[in-house]
N, C-alpha and C. Protein backbone atom coordinates (compact mmCIF):
# COMPACT_ATOMS: atom_id res chain seq x y z
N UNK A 1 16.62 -52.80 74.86
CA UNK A 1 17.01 -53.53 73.67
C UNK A 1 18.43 -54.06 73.87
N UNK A 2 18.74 -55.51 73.49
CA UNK A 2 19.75 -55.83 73.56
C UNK A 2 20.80 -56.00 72.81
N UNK A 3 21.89 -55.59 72.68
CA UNK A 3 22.26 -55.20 71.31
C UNK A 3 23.39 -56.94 71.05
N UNK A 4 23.32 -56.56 69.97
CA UNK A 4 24.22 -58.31 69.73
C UNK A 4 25.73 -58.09 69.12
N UNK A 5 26.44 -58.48 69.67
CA UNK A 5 27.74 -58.94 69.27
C UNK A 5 28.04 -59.28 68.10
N UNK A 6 28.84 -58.28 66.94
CA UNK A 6 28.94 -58.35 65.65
C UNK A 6 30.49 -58.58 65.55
N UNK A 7 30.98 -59.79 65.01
CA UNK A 7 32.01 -60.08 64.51
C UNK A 7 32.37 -59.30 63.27
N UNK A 8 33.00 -58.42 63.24
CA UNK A 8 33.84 -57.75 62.14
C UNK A 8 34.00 -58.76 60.74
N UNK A 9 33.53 -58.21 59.48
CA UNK A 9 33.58 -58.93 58.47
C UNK A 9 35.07 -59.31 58.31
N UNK A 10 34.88 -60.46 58.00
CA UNK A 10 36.34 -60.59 57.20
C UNK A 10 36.91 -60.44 55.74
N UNK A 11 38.02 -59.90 55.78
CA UNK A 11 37.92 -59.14 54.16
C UNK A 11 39.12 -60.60 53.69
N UNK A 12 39.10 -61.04 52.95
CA UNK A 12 40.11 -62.22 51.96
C UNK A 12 41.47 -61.49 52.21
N UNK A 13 42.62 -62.38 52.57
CA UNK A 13 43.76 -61.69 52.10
C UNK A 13 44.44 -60.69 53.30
N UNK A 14 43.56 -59.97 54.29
CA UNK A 14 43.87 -59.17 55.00
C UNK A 14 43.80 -60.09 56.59
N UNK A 15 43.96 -61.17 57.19
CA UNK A 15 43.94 -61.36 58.42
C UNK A 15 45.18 -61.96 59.10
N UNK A 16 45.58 -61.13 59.73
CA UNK A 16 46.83 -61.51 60.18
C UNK A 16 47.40 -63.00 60.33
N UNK A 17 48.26 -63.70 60.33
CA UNK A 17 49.12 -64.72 60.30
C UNK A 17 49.85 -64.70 61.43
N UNK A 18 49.89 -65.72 62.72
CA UNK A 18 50.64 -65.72 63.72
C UNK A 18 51.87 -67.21 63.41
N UNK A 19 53.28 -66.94 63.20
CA UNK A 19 53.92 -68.38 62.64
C UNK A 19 55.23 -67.92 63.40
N UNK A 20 55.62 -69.06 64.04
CA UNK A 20 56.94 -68.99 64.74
C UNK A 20 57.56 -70.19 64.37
N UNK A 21 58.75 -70.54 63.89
CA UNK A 21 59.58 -69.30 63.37
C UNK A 21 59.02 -68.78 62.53
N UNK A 22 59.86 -67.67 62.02
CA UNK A 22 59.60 -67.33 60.51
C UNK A 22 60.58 -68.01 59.45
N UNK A 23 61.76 -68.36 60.48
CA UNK A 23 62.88 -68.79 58.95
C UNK A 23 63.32 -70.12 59.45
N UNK A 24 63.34 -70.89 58.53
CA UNK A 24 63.80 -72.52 58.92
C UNK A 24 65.15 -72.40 58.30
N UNK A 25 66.39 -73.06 59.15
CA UNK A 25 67.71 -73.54 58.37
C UNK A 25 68.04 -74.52 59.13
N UNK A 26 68.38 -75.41 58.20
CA UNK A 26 68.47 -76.95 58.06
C UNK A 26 70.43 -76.51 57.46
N UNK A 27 70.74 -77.06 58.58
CA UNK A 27 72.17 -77.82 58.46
C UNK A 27 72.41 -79.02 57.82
N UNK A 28 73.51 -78.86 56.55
CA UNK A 28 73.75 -80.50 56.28
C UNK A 28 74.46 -81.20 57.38
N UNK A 29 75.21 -80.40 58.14
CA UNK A 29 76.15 -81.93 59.08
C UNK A 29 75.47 -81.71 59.89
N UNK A 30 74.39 -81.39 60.48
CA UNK A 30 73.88 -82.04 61.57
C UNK A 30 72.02 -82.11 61.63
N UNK A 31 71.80 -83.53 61.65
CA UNK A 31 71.01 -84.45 61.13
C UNK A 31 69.26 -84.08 62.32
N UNK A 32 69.82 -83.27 63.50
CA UNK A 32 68.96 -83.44 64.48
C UNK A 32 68.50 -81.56 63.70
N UNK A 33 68.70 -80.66 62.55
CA UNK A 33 67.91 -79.82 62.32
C UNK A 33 67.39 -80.12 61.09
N UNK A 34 67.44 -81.26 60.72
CA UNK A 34 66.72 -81.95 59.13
C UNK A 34 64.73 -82.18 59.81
N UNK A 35 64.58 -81.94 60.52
CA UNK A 35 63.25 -82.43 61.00
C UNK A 35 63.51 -80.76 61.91
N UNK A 36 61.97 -79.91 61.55
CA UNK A 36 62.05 -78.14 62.17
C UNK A 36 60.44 -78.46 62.25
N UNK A 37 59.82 -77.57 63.47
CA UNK A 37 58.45 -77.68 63.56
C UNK A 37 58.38 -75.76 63.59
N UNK A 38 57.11 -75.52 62.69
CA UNK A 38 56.88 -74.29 62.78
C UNK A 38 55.12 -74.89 63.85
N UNK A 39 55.05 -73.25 64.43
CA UNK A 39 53.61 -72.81 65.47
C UNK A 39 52.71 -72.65 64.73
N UNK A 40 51.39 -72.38 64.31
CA UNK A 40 51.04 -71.86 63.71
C UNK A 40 49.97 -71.45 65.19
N UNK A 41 49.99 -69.99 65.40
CA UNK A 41 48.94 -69.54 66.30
C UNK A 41 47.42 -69.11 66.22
N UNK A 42 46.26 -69.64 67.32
CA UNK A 42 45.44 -68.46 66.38
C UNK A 42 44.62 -68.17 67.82
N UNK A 43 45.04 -66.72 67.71
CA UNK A 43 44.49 -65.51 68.71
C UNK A 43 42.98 -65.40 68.55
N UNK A 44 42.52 -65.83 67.52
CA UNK A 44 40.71 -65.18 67.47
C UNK A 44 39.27 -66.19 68.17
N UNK A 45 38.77 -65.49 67.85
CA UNK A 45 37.58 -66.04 68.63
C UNK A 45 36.53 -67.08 67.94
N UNK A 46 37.12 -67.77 66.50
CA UNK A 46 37.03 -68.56 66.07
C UNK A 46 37.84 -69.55 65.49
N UNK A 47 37.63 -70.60 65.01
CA UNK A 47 38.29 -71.74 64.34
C UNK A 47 39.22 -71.31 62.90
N UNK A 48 39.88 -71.70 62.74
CA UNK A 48 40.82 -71.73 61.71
C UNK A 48 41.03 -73.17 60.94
N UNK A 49 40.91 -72.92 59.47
CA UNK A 49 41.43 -74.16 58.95
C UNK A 49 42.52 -73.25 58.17
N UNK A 50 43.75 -74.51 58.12
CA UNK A 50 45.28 -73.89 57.48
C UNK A 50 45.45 -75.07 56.37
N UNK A 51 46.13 -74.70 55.68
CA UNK A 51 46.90 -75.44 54.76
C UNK A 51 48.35 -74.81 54.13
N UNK A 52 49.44 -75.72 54.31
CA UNK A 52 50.87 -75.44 54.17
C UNK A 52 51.02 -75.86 52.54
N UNK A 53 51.46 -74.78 51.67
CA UNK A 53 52.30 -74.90 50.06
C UNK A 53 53.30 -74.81 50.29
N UNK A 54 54.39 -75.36 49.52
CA UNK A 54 55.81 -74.96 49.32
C UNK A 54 56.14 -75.11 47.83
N UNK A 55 57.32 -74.11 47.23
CA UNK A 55 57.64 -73.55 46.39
C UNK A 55 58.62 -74.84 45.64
N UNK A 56 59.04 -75.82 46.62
CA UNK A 56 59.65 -76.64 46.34
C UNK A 56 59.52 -78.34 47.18
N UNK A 57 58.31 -78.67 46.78
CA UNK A 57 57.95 -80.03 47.74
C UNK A 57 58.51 -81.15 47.64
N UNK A 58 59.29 -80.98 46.42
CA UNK A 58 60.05 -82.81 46.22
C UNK A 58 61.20 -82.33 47.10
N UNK A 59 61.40 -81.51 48.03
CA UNK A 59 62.55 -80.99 49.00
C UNK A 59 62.39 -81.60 50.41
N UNK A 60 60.82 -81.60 50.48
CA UNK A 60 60.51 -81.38 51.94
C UNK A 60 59.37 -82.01 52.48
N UNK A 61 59.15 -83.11 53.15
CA UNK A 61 57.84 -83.80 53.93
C UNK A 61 57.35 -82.90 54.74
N UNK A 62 56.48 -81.81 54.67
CA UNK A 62 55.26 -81.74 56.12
C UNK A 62 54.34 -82.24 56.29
N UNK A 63 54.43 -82.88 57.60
CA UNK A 63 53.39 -83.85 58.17
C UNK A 63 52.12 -83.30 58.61
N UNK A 64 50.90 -83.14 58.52
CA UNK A 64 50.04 -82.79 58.52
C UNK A 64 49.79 -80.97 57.74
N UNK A 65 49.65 -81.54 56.80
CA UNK A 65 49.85 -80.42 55.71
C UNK A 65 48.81 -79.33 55.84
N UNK A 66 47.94 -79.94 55.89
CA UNK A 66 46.46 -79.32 56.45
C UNK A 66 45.68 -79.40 57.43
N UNK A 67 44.88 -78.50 58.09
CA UNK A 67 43.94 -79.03 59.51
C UNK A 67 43.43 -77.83 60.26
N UNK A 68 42.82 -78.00 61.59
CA UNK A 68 42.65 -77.05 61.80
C UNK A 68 42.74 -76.50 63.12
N UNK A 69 42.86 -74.96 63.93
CA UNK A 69 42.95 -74.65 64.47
C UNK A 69 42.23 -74.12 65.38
N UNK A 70 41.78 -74.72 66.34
CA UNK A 70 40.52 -74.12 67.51
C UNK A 70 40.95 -72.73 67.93
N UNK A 71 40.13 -71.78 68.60
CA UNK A 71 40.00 -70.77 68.53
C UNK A 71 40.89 -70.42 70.40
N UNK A 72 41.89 -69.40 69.90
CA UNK A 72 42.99 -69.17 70.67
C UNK A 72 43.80 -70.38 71.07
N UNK A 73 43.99 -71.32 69.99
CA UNK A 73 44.93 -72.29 70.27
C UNK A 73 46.19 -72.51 69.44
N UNK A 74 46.84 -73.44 69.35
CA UNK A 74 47.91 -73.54 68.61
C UNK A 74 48.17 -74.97 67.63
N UNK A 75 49.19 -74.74 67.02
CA UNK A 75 48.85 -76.70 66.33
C UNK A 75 50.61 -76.62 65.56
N UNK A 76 51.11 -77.71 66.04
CA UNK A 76 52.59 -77.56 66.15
C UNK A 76 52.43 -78.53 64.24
N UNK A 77 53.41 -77.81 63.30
CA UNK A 77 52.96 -78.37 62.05
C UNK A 77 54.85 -78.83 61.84
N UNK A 78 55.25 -80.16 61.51
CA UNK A 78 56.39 -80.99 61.40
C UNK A 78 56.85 -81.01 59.82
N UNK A 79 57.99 -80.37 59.72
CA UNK A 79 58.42 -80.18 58.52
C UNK A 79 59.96 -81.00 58.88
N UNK A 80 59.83 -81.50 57.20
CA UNK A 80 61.14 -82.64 57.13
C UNK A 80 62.04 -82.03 56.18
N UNK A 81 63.52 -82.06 55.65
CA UNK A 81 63.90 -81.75 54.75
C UNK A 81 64.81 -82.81 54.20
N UNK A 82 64.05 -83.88 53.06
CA UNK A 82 64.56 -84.83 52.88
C UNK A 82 65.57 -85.04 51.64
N UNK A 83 66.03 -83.72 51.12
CA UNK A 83 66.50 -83.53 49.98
C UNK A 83 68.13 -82.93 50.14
N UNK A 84 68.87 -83.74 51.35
CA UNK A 84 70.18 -82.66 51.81
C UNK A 84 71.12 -82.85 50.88
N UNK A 85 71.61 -81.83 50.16
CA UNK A 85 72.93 -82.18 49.00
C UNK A 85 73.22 -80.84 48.90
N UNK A 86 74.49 -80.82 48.32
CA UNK A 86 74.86 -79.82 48.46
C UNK A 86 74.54 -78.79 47.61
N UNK A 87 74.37 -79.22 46.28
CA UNK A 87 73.45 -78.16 45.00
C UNK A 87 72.58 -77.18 45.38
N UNK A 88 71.74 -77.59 46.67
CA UNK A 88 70.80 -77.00 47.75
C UNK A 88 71.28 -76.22 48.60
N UNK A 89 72.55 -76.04 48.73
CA UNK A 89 73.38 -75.62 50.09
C UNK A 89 72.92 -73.27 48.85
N UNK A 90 72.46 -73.11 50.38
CA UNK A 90 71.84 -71.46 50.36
C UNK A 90 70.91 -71.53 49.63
N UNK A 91 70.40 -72.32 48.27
CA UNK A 91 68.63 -72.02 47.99
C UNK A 91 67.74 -71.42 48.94
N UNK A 92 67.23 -70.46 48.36
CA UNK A 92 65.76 -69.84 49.69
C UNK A 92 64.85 -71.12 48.76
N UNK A 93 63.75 -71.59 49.75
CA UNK A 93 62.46 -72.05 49.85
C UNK A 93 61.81 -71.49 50.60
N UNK A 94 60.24 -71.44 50.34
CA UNK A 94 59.60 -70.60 50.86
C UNK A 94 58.18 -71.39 51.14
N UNK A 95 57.66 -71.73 52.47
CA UNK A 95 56.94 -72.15 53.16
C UNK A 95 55.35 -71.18 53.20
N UNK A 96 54.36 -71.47 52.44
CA UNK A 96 53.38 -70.65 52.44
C UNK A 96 52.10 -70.80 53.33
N UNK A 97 51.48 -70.64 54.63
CA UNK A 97 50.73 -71.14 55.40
C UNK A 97 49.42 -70.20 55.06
N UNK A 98 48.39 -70.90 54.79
CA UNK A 98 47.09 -70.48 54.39
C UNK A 98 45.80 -70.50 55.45
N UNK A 99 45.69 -69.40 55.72
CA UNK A 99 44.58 -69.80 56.75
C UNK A 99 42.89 -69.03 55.92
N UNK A 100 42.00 -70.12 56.78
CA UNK A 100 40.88 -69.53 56.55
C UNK A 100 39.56 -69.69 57.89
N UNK A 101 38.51 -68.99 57.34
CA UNK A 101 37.52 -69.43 58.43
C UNK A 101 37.16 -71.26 58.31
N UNK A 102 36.43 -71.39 59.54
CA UNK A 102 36.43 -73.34 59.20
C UNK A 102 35.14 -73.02 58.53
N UNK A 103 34.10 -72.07 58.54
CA UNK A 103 33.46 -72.74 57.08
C UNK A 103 32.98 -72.08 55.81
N UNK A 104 34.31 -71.34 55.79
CA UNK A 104 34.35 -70.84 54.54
C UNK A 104 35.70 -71.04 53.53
N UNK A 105 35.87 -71.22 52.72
CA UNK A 105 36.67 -71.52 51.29
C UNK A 105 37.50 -70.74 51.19
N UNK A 106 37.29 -69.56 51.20
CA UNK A 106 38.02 -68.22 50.51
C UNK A 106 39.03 -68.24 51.46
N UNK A 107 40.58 -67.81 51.90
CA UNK A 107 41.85 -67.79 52.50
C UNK A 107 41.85 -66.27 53.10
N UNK A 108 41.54 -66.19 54.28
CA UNK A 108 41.80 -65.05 54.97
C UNK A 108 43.26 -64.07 55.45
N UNK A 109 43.81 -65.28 54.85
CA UNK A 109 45.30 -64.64 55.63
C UNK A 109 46.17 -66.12 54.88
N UNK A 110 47.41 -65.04 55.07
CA UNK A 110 48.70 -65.68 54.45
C UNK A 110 49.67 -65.14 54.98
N UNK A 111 51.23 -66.26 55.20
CA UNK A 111 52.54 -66.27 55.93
C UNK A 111 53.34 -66.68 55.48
N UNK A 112 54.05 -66.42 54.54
CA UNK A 112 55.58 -66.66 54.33
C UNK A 112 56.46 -66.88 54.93
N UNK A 113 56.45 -68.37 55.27
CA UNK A 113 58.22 -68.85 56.22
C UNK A 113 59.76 -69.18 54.58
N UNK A 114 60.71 -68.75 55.11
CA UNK A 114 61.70 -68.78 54.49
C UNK A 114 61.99 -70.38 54.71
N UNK A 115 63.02 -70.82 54.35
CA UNK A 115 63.75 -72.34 54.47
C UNK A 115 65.00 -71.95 53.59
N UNK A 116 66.20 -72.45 54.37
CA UNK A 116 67.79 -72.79 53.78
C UNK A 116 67.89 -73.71 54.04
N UNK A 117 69.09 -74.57 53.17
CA UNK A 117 69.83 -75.22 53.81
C UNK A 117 71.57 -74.60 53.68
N UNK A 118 72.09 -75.04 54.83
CA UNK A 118 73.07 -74.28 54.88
C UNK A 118 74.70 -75.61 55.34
N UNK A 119 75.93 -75.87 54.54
CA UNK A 119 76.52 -76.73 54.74
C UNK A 119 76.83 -77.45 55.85
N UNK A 120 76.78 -75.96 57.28
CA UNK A 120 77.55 -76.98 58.56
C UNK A 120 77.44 -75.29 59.34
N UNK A 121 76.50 -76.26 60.77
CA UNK A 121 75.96 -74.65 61.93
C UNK A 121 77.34 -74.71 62.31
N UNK A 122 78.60 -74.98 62.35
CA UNK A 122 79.36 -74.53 62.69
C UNK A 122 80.45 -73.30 62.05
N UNK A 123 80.56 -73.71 60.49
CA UNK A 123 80.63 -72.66 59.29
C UNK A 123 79.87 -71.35 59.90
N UNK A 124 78.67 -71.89 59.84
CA UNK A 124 77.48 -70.31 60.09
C UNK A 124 77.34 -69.48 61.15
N UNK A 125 77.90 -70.82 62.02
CA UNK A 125 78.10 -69.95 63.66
C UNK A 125 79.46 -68.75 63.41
N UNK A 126 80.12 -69.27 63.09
CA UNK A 126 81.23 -68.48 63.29
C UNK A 126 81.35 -67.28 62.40
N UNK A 127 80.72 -67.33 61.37
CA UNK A 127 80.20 -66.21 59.86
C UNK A 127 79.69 -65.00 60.94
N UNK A 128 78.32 -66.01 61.85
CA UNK A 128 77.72 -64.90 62.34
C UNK A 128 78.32 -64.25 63.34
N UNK A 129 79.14 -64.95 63.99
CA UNK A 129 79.87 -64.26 65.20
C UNK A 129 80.88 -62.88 64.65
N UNK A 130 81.38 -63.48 63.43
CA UNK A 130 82.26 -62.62 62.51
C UNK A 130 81.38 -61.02 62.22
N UNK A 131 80.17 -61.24 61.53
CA UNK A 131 79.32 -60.75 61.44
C UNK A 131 79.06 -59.21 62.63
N UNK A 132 78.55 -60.13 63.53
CA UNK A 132 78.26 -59.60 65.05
C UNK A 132 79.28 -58.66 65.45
N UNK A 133 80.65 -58.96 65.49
CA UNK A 133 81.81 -58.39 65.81
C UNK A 133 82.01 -57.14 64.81
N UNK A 134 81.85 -57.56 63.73
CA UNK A 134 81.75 -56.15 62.48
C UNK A 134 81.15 -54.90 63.07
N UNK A 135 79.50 -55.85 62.89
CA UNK A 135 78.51 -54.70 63.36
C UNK A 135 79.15 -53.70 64.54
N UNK A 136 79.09 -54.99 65.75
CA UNK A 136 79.19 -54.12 66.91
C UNK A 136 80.95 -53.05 66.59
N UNK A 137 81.25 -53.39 65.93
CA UNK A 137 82.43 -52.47 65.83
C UNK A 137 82.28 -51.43 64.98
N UNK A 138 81.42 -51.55 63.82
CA UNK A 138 80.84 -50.18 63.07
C UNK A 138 79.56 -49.48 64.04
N UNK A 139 78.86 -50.33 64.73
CA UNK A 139 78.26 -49.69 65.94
C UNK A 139 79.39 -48.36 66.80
N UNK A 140 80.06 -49.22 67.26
CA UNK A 140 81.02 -48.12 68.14
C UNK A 140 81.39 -47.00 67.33
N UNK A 141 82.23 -46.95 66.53
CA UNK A 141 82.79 -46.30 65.56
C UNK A 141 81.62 -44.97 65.27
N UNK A 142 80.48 -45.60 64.86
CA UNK A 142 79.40 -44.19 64.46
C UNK A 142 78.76 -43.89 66.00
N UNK A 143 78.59 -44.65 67.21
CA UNK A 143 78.51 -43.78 68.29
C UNK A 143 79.22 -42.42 68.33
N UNK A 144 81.12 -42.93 68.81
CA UNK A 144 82.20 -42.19 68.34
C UNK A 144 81.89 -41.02 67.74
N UNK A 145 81.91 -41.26 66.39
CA UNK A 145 81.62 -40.17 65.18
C UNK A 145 80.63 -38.74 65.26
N UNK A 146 79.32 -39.67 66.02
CA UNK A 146 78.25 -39.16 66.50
C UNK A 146 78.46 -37.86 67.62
N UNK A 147 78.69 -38.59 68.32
CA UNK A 147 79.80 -37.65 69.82
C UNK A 147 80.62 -36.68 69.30
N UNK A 148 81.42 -37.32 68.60
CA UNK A 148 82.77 -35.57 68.17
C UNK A 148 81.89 -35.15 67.55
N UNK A 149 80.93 -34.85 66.57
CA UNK A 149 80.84 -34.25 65.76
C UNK A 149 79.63 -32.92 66.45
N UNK A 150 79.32 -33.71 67.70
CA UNK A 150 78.47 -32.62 68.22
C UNK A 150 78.47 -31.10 68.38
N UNK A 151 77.81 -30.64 68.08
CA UNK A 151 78.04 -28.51 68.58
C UNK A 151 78.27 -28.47 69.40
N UNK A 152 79.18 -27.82 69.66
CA UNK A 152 79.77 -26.94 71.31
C UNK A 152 78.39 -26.06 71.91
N UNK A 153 78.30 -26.35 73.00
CA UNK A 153 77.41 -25.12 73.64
C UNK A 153 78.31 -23.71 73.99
N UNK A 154 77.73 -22.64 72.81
CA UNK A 154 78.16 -21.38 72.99
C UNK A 154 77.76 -20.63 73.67
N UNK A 155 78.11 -19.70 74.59
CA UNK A 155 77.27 -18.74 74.82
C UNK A 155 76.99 -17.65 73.75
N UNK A 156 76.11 -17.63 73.60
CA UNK A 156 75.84 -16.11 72.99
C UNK A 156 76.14 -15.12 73.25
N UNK A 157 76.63 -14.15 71.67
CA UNK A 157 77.40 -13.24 71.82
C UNK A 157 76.54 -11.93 71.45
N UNK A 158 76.85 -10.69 71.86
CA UNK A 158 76.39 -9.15 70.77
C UNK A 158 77.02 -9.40 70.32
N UNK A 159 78.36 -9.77 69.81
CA UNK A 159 78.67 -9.50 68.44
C UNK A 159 79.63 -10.72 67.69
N UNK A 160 80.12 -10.00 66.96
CA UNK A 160 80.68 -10.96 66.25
C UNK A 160 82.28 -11.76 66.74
N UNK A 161 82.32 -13.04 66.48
CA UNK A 161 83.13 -14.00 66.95
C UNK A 161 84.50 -13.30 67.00
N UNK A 162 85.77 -13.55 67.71
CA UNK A 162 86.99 -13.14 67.84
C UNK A 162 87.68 -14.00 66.28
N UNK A 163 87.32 -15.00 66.11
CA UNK A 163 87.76 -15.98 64.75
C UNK A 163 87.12 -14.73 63.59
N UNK A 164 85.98 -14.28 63.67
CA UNK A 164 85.00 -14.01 62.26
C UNK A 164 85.82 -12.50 62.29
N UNK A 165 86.20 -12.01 63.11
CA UNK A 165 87.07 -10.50 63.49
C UNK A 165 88.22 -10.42 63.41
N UNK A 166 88.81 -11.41 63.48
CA UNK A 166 90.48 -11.60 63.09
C UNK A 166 90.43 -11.68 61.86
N UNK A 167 89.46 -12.60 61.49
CA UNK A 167 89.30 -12.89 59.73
C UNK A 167 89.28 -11.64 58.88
N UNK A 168 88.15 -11.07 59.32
CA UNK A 168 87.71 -9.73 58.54
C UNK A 168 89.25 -8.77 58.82
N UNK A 169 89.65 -8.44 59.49
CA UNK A 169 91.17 -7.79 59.85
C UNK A 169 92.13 -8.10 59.11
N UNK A 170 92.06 -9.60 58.82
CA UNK A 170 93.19 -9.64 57.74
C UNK A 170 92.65 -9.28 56.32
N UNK A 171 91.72 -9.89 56.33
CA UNK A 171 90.91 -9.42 55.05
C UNK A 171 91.28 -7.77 54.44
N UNK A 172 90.37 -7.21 55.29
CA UNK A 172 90.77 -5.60 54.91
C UNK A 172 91.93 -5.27 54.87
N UNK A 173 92.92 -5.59 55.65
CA UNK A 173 94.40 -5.54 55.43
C UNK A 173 95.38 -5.94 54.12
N UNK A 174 95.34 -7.20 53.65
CA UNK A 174 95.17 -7.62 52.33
C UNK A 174 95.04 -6.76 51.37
N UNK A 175 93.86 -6.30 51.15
CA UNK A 175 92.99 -5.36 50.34
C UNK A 175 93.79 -4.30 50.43
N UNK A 176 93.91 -3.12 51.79
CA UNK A 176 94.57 -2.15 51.63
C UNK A 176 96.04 -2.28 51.04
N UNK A 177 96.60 -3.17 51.74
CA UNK A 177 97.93 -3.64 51.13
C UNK A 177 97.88 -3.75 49.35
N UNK A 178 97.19 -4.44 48.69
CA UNK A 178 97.17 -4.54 47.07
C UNK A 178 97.13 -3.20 46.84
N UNK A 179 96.49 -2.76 47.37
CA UNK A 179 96.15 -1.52 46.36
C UNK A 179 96.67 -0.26 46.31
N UNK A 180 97.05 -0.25 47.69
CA UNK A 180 97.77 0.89 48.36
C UNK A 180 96.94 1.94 48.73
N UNK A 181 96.00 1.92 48.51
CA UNK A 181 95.29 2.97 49.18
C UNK A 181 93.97 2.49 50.57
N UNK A 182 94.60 3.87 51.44
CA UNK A 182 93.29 3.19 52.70
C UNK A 182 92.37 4.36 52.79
N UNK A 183 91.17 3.45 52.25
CA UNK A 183 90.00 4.41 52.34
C UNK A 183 88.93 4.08 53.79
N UNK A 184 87.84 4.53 53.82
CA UNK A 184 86.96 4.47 54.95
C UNK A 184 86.57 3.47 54.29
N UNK A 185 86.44 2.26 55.21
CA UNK A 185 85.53 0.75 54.47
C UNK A 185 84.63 0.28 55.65
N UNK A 186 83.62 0.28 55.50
CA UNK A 186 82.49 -0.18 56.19
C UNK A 186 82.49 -1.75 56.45
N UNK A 187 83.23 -2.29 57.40
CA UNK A 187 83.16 -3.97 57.97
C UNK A 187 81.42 -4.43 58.40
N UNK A 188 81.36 -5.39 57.49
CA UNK A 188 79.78 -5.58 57.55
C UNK A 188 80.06 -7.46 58.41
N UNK A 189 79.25 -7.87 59.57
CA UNK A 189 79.80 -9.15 59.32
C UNK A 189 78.55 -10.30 59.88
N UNK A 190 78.45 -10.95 59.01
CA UNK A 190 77.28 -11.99 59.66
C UNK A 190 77.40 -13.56 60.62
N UNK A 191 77.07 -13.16 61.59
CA UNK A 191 77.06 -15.03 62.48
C UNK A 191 75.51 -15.62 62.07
């Protein structure tokens, strides 16, 4: 008997999303990141039809909004951002890519790409470098921290520490001293 090859149902909602990038930023001073192409991938062993929403479209031309994707292929999707001013400068927009089987209706999967626009990659370059330098310097710092704060390797003792025995010595001493009297006192001591 020959057994047949069963494609796993597909459940709505649950099929993974392959999208590179994930985050679009569009510089106002420079004109050559106003036009960003996201990937949209598809790993499976069938066809894909997609369709791109956005949260804010009088912002943004994508050129082939919808279409579809042959099976383990790719389809490069051209996004414009024709709305550059500064009122816009850090707004999140949010790029929603919809995929489904090619002949079925229902949306198998969904991808959230981010979108900024941001005043000038040179501003941002240097934020992030600023950034970077922080980190890597609170990086070091808790390495550092990490290191001193480590336990000493002790050897193990029978008894109790020369510190925890000096302690207790003055201790009882103290004591006899207040009171004036020295009785038999039983030194009890825990490590």
């Amino acid at each position: 008997m020959q057994q047949q090859k069963r494609q796993p149902e597909l459940v709505e909602g649950n099929l993974p999303v392959f999208v590179f990038p994930t985050e679009l930023i569009f510089y106002a001073d420079d004109q050559s990141t106003h036009k960003q192409v996201l990937t949209l991938y598809n790993p499976y062993e069938f066809a894909l039809k997609f369709k791109v929403l956005c949260t804010t479209p009088n912002k943004y031309v994508v050129v082939d909004a919808a279409g579809a994707v042959k099976p383990q292929c790719c389809v490069d999707i051209v996004i414009r951002h024709r709305d550059v001013r500064s009122c816009h400068y850090g707004m999140i927009d949010k790029f929603r890519l919809q995929v489904s089987e090619q002949s079925q209706r229902k949306a198998l999967g969904r991808k959230e790409v981010i979108a900024t626009l941001l005043p000038s990659a040179k501003e941002q370059q240097q934020k992030e470098e600023e950034e970077k330098r922080i980190k890597e310097h609170l990086a070091e710092s808790v390495f550092f921290e990490q290191t001193l704060c480590q336990p000493e390797n002790r050897s193990a003792s029978s008894g109790p520490s020369l510190l925890q025995s000096s302690w207790n010595s003055m201790h009882w001493s103290t004591n006899a001293a207040d009171t004036g009297e020295v009785e038999s006192w039983c030194l009890s001591t825990s490590i």
